[in-house]
PDB file of N, CA and C in Angstrom:
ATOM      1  N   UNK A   1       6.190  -0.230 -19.626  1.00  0.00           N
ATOM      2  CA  UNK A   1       7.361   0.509 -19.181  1.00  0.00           C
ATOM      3  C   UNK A   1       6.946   1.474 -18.069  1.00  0.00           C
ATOM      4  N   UNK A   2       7.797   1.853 -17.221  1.00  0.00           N
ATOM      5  CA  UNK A   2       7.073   2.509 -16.059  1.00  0.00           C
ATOM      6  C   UNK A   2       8.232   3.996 -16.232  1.00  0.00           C
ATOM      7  N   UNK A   3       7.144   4.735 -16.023  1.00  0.00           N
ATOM      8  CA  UNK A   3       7.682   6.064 -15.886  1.00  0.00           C
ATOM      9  C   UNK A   3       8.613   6.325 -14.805  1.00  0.00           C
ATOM     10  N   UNK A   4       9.192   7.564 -15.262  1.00  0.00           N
ATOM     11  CA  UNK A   4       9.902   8.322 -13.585  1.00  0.00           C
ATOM     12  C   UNK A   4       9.079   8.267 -12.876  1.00  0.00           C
ATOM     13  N   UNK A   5       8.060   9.662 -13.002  1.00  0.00           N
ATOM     14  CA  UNK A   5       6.730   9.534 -12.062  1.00  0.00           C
ATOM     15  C   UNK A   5       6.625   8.537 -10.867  1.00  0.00           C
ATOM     16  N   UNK A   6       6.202   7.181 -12.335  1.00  0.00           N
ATOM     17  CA  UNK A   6       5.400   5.853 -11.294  1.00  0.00           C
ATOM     18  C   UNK A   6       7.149   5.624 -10.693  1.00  0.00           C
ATOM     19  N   UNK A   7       8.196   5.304 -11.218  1.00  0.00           N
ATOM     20  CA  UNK A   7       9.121   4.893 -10.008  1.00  0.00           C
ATOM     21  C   UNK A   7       9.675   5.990  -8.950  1.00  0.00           C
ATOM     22  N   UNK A   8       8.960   7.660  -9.114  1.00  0.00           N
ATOM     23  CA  UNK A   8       9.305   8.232  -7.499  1.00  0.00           C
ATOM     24  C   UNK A   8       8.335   7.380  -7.035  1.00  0.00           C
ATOM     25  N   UNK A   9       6.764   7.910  -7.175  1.00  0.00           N
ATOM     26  CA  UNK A   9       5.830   7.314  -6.050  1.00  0.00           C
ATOM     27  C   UNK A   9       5.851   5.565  -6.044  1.00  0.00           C
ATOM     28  N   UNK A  10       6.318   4.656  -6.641  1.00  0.00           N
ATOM     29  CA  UNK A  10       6.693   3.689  -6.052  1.00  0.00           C
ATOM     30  C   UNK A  10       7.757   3.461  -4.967  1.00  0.00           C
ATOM     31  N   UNK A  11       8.900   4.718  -5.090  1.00  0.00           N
ATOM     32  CA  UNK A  11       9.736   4.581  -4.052  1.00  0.00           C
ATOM     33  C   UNK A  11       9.247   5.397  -2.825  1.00  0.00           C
ATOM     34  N   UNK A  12       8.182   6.462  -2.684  1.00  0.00           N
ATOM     35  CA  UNK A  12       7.784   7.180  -1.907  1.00  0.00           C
ATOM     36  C   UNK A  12       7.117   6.213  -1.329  1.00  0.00           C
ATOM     37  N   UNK A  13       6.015   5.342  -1.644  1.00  0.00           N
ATOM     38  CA  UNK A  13       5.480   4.079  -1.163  1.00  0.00           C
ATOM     39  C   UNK A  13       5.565   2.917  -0.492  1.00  0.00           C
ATOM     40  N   UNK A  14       6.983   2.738  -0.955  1.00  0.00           N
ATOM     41  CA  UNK A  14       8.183   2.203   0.380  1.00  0.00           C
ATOM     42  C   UNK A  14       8.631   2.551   1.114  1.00  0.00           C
ATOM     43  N   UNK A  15       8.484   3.966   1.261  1.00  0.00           N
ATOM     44  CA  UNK A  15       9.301   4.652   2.615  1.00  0.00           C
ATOM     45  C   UNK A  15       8.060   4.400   3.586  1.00  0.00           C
ATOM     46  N   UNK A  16       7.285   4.330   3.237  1.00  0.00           N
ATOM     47  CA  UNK A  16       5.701   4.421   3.962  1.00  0.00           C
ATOM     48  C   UNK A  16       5.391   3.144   4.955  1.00  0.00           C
ATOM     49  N   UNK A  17       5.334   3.217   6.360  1.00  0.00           N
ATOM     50  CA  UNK A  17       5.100   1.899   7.203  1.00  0.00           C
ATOM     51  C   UNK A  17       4.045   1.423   6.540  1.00  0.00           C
ATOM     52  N   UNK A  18       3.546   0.063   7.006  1.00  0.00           N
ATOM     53  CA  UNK A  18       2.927  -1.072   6.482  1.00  0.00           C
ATOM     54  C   UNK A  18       1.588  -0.327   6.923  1.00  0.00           C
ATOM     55  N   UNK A  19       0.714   0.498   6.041  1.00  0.00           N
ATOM     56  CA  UNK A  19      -0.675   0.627   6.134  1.00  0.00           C
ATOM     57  C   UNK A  19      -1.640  -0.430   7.367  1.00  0.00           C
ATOM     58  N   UNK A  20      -1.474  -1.572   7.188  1.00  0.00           N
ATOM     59  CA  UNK A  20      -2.578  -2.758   8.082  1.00  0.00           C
ATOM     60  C   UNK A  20      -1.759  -2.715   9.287  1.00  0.00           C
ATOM     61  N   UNK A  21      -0.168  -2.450   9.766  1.00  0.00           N
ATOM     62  CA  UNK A  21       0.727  -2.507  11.030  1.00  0.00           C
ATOM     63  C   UNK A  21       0.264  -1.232  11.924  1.00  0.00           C
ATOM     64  N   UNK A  22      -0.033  -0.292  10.668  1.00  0.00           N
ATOM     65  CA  UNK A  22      -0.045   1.539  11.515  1.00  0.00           C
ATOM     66  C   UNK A  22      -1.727   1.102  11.833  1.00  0.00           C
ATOM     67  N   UNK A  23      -2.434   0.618  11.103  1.00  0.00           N
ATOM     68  CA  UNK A  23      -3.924   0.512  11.999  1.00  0.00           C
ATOM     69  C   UNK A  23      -4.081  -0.242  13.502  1.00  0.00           C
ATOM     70  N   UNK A  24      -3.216  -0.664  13.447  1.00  0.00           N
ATOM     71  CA  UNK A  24      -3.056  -1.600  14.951  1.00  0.00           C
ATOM     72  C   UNK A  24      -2.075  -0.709  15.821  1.00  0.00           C
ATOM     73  N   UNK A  25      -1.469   0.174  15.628  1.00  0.00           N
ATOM     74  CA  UNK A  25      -0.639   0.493  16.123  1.00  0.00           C
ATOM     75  C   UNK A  25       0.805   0.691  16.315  1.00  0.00           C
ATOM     76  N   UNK A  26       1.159  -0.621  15.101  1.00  0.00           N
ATOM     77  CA  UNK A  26       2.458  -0.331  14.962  1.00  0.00           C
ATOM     78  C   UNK A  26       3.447   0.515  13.439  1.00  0.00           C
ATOM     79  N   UNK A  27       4.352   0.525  13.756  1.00  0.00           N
ATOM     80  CA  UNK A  27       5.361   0.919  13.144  1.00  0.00           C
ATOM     81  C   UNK A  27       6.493   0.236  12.160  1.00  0.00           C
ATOM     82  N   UNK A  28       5.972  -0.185  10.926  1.00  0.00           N
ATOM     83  CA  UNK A  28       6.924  -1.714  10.514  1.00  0.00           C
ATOM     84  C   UNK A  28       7.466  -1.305   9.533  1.00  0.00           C
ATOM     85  N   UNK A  29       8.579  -1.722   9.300  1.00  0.00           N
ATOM     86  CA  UNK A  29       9.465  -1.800   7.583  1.00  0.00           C
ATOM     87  C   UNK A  29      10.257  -2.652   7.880  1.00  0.00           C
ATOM     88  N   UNK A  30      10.271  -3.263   6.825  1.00  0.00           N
ATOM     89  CA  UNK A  30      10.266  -2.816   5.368  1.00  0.00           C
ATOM     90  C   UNK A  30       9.168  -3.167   4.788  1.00  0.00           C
ATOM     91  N   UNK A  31       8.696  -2.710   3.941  1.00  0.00           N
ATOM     92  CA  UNK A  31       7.166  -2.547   3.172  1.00  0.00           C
ATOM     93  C   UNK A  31       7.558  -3.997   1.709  1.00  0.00           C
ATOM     94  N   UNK A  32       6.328  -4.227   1.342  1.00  0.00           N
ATOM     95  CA  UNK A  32       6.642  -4.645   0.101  1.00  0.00           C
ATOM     96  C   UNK A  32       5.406  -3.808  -0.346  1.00  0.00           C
ATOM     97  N   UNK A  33       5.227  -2.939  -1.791  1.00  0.00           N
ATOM     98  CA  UNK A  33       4.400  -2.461  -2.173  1.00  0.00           C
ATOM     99  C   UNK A  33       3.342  -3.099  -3.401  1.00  0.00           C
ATOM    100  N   UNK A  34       2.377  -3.112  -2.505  1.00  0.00           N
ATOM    101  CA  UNK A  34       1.013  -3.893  -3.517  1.00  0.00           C
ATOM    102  C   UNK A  34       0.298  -3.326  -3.976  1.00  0.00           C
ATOM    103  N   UNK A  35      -0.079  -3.843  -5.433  1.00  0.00           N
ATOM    104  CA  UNK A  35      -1.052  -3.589  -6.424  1.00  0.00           C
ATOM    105  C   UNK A  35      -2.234  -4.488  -6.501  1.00  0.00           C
ATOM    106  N   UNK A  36      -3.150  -3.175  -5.631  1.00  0.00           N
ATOM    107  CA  UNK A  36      -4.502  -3.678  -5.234  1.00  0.00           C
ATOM    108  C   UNK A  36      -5.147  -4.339  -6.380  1.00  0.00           C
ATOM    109  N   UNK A  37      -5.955  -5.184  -6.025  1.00  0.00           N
ATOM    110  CA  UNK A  37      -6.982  -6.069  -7.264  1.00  0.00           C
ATOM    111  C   UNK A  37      -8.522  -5.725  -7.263  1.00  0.00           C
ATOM    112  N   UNK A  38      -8.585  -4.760  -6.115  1.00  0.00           N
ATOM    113  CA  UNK A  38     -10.210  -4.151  -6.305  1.00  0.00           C
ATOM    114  C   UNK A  38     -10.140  -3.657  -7.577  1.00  0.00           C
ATOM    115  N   UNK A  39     -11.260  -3.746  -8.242  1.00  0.00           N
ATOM    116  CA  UNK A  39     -11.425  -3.033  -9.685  1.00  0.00           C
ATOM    117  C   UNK A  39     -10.512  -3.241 -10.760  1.00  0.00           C
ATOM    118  N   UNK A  40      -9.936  -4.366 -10.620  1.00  0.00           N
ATOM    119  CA  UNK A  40      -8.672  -4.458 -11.993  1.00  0.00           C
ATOM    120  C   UNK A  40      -9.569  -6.062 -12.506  1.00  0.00           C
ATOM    121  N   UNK A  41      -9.390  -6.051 -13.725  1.00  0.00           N
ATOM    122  CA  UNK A  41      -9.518  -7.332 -14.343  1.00  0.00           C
ATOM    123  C   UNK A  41      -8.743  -8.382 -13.647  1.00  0.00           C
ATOM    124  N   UNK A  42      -9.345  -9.715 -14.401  1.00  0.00           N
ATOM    125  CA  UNK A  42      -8.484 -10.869 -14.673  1.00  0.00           C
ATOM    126  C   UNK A  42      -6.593 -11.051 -15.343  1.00  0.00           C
ATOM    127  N   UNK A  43      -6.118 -11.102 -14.673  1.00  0.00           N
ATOM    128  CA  UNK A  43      -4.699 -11.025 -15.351  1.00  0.00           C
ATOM    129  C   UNK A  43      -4.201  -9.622 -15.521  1.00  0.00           C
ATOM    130  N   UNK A  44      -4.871  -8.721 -15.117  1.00  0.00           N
ATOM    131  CA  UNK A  44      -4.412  -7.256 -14.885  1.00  0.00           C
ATOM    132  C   UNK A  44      -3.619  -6.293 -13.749  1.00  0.00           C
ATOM    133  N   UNK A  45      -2.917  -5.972 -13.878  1.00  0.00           N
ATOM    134  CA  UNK A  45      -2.190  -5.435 -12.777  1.00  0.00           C
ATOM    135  C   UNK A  45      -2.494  -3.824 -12.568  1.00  0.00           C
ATOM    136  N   UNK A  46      -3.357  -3.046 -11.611  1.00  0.00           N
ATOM    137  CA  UNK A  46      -3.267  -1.914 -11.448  1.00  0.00           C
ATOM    138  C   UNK A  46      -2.228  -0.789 -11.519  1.00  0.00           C
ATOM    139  N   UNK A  47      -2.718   0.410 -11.755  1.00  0.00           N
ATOM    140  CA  UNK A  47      -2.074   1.398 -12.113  1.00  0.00           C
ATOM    141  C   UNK A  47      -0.817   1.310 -11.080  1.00  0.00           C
ATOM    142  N   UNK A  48       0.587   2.051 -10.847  1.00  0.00           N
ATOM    143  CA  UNK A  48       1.638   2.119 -10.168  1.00  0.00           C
ATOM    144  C   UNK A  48       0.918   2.801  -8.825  1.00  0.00           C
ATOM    145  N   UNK A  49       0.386   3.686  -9.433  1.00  0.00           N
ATOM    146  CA  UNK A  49      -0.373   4.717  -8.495  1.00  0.00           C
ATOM    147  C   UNK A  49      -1.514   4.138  -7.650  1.00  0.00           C
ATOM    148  N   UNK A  50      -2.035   3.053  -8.119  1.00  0.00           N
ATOM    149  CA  UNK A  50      -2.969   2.185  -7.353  1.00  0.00           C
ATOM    150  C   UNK A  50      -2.352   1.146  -6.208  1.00  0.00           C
ATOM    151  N   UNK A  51      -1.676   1.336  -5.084  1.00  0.00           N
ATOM    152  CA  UNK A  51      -0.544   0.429  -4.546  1.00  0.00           C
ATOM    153  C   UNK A  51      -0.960   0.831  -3.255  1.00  0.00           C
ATOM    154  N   UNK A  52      -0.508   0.088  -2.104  1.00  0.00           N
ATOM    155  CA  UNK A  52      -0.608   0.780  -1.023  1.00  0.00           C
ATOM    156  C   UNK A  52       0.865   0.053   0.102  1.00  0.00           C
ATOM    157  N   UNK A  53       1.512   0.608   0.787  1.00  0.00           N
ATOM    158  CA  UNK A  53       2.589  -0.456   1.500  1.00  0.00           C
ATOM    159  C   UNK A  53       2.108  -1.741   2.400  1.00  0.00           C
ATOM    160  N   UNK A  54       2.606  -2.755   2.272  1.00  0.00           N
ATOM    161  CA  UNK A  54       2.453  -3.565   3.056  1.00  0.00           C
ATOM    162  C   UNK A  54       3.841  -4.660   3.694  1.00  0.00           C
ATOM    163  N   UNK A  55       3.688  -5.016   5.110  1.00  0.00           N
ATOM    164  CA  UNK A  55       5.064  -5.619   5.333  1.00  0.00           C
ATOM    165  C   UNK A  55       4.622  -7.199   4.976  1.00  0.00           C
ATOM    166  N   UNK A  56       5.572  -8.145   4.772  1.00  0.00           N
ATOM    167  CA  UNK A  56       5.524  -9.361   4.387  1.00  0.00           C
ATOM    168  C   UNK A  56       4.268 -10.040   4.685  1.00  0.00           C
ATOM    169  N   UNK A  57       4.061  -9.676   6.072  1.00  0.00           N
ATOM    170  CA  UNK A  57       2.981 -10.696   7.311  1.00  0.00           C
ATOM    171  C   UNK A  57       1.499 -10.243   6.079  1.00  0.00           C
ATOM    172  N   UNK A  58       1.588  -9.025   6.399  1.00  0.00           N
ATOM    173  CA  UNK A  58       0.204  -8.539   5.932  1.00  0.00           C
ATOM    174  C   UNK A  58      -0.429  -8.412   4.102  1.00  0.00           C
ATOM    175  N   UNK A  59       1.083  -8.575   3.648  1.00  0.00           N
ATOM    176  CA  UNK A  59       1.229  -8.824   1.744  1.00  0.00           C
ATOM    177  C   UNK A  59       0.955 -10.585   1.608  1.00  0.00           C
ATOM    178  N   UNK A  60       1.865 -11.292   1.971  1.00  0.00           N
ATOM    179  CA  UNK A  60       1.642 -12.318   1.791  1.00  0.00           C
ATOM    180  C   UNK A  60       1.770 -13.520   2.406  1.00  0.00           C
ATOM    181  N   UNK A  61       2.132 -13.542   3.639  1.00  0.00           N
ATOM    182  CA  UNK A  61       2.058 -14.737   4.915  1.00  0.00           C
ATOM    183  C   UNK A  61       1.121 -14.660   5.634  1.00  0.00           C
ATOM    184  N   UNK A  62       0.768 -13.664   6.431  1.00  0.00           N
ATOM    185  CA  UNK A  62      -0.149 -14.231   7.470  1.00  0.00           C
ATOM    186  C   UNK A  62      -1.732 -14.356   7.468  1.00  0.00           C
ATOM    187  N   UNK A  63      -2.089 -15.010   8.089  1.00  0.00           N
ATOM    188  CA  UNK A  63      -3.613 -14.981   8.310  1.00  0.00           C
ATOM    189  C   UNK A  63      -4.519 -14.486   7.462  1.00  0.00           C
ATOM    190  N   UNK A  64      -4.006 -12.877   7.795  1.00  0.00           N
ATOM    191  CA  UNK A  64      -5.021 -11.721   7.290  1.00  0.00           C
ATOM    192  C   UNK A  64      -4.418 -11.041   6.656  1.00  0.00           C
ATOM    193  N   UNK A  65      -3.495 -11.733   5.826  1.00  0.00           N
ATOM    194  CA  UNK A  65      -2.526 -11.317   4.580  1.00  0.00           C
ATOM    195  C   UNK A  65      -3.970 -10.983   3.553  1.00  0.00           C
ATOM    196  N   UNK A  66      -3.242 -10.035   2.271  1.00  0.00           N
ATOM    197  CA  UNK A  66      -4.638  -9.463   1.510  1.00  0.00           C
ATOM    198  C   UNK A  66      -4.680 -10.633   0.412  1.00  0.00           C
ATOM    199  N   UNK A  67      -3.337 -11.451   0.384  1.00  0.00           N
ATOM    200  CA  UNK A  67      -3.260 -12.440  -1.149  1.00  0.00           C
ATOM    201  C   UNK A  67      -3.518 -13.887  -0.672  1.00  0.00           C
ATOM    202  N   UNK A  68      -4.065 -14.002   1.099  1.00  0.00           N
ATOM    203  CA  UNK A  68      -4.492 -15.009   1.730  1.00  0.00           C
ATOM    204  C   UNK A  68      -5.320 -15.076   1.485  1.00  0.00           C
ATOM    205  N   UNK A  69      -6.368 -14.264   2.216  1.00  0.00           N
ATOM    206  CA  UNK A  69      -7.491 -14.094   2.812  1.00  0.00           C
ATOM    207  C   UNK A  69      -8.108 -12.413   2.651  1.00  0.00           C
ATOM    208  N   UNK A  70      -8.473 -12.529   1.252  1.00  0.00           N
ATOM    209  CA  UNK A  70      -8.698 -11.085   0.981  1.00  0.00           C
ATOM    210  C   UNK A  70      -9.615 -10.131   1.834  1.00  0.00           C
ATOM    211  N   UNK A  71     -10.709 -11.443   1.986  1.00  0.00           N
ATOM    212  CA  UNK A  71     -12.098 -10.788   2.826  1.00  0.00           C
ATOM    213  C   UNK A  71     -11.964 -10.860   4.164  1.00  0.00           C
ATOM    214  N   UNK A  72     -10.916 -11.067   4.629  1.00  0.00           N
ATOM    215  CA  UNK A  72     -10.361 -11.158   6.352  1.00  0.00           C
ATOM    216  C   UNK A  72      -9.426  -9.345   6.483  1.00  0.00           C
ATOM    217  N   UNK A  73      -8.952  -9.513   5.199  1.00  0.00           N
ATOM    218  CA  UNK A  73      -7.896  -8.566   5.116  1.00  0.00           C
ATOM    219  C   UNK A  73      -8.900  -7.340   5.215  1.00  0.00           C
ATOM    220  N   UNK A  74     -10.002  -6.932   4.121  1.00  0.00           N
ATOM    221  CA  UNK A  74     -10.476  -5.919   3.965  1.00  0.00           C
ATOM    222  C   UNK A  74     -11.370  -5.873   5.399  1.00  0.00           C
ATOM    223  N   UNK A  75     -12.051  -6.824   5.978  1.00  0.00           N
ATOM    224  CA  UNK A  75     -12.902  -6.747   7.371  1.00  0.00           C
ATOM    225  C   UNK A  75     -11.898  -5.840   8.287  1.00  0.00           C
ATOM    226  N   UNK A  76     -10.898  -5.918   8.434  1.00  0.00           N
ATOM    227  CA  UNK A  76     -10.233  -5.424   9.177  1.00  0.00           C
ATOM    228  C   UNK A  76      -9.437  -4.353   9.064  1.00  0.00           C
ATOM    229  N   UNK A  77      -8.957  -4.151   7.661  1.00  0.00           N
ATOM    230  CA  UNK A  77      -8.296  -3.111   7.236  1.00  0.00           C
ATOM    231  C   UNK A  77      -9.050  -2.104   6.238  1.00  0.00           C
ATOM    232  N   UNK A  78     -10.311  -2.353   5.998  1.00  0.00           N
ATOM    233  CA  UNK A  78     -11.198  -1.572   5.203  1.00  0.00           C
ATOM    234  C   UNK A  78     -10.498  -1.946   3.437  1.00  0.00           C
ATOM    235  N   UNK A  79     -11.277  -1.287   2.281  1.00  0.00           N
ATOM    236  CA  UNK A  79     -11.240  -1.846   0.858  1.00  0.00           C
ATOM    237  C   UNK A  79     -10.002  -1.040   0.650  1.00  0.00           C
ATOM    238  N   UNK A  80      -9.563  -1.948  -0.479  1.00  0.00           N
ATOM    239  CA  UNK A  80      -7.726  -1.394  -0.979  1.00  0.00           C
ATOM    240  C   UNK A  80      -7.913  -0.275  -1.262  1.00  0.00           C
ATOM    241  N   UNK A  81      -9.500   0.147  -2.297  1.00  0.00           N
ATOM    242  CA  UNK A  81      -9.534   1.647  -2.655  1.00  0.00           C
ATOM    243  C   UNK A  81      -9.290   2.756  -1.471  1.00  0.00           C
ATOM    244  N   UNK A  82      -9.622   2.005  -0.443  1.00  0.00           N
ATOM    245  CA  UNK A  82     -10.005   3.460   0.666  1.00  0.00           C
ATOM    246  C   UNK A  82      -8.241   3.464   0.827  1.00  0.00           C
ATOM    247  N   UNK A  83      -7.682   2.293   1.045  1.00  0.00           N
ATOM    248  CA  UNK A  83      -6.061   2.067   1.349  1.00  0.00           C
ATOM    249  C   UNK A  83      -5.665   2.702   0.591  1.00  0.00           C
ATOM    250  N   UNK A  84      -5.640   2.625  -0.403  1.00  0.00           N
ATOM    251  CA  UNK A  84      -5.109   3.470  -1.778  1.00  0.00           C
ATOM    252  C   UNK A  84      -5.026   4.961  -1.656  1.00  0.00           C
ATOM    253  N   UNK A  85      -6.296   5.483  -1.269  1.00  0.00           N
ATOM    254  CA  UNK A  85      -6.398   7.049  -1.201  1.00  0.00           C
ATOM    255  C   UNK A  85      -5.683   7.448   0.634  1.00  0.00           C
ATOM    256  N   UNK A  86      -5.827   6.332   1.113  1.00  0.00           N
ATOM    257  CA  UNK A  86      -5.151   6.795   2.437  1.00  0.00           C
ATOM    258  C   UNK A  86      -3.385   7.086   2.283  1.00  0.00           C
ATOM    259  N   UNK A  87      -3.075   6.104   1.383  1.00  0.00           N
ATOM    260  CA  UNK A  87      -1.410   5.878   1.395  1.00  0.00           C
ATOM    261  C   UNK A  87      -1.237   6.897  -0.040  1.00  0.00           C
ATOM    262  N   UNK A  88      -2.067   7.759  -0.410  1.00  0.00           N
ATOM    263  CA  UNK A  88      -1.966   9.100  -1.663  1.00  0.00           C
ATOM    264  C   UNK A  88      -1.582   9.991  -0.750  1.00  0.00           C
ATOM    265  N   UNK A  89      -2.465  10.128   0.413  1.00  0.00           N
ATOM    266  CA  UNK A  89      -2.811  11.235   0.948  1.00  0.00           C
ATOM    267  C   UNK A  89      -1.155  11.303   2.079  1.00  0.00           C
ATOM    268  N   UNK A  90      -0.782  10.017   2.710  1.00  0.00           N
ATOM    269  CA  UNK A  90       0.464  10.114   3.032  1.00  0.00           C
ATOM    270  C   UNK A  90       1.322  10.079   2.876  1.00  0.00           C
ATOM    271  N   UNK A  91       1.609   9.542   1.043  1.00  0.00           N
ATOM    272  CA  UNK A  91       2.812  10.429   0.038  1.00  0.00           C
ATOM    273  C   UNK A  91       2.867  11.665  -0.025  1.00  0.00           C
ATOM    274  N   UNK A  92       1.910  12.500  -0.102  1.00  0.00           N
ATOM    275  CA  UNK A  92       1.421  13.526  -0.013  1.00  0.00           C
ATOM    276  C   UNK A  92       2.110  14.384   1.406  1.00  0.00           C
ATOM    277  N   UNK A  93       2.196  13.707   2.626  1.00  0.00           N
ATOM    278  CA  UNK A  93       2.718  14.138   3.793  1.00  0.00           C
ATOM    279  C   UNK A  93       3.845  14.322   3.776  1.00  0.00           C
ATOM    280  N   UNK A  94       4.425  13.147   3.327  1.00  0.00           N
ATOM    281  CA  UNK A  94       5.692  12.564   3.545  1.00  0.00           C
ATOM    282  C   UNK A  94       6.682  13.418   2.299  1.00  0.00           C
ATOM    283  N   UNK A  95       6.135  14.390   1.093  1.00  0.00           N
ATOM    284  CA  UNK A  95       6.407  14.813   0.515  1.00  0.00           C
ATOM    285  C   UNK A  95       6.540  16.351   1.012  1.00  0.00           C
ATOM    286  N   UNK A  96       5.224  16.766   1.493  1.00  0.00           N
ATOM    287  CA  UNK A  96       5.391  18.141   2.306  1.00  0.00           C
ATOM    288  C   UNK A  96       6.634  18.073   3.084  1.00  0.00           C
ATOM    289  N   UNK A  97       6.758  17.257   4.106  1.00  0.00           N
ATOM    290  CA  UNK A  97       7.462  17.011   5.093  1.00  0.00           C
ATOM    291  C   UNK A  97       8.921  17.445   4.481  1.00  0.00           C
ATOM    292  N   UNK A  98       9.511  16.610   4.051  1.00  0.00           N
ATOM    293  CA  UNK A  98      10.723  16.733   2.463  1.00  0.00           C
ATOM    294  C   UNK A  98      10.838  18.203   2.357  1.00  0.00           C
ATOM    295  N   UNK A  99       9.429  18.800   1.725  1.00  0.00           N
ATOM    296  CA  UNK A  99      10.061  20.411   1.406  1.00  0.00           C
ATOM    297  C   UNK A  99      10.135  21.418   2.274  1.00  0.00           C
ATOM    298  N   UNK A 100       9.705  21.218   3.462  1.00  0.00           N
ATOM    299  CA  UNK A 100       9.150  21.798   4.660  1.00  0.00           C
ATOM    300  C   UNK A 100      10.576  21.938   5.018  1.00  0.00           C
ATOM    301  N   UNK A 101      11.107  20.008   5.527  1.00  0.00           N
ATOM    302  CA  UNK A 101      12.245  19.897   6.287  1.00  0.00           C
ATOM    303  C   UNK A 101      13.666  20.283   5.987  1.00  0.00           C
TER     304      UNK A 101
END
């Protein structure tokens, strides 16, 4: 069952451009939000909080999609963990921002 909690920061996580689009430069949504498989078992699905945004191309179609070609994905976009704490740290923004604004 998923908490409030995990469904704000799952929805804060979608507001968030596509992590692998903003390293290149761009600006993309709509996100689909993934639950990284670094460090999770067999048949296990990571914490809510373990997720990072991604748009279709880079979740699950293209090339250097992470559920393609995992080790293409991380060469280029660095390990989900580091993704993970990057897309914390810009809930985190995107939350200031909110109370600020």
């Amino acid at each position: 069952m998923t908490t409030e909690a995990e469904k704000k920061y799952l929805e804060q996580v979608a507001q968030l451009p596509c992590i692998a689009c903003a390293k290149k430069g761009f600006n993309t949504t709509p996100v689909e939000v993934h639950h990284i498989r670094e460090g999770v078992g067999m048949a296990q699905r990571a914490s809510h909080f373990d997720t990072i945004p991604l748009c279709p191309f880079h979740h699950r179609h293209g090339a250097e999609a992470v559920h393609v070609s995992p080790e293409t994905f991380k060469d280029l976009f660095g390990s989900e963990e580091d993704l993970v704490e990057e897309t914390r740290q810009n809930v985190n923004i995107l939350r200031l921002c909110r109370v600020g604004g």
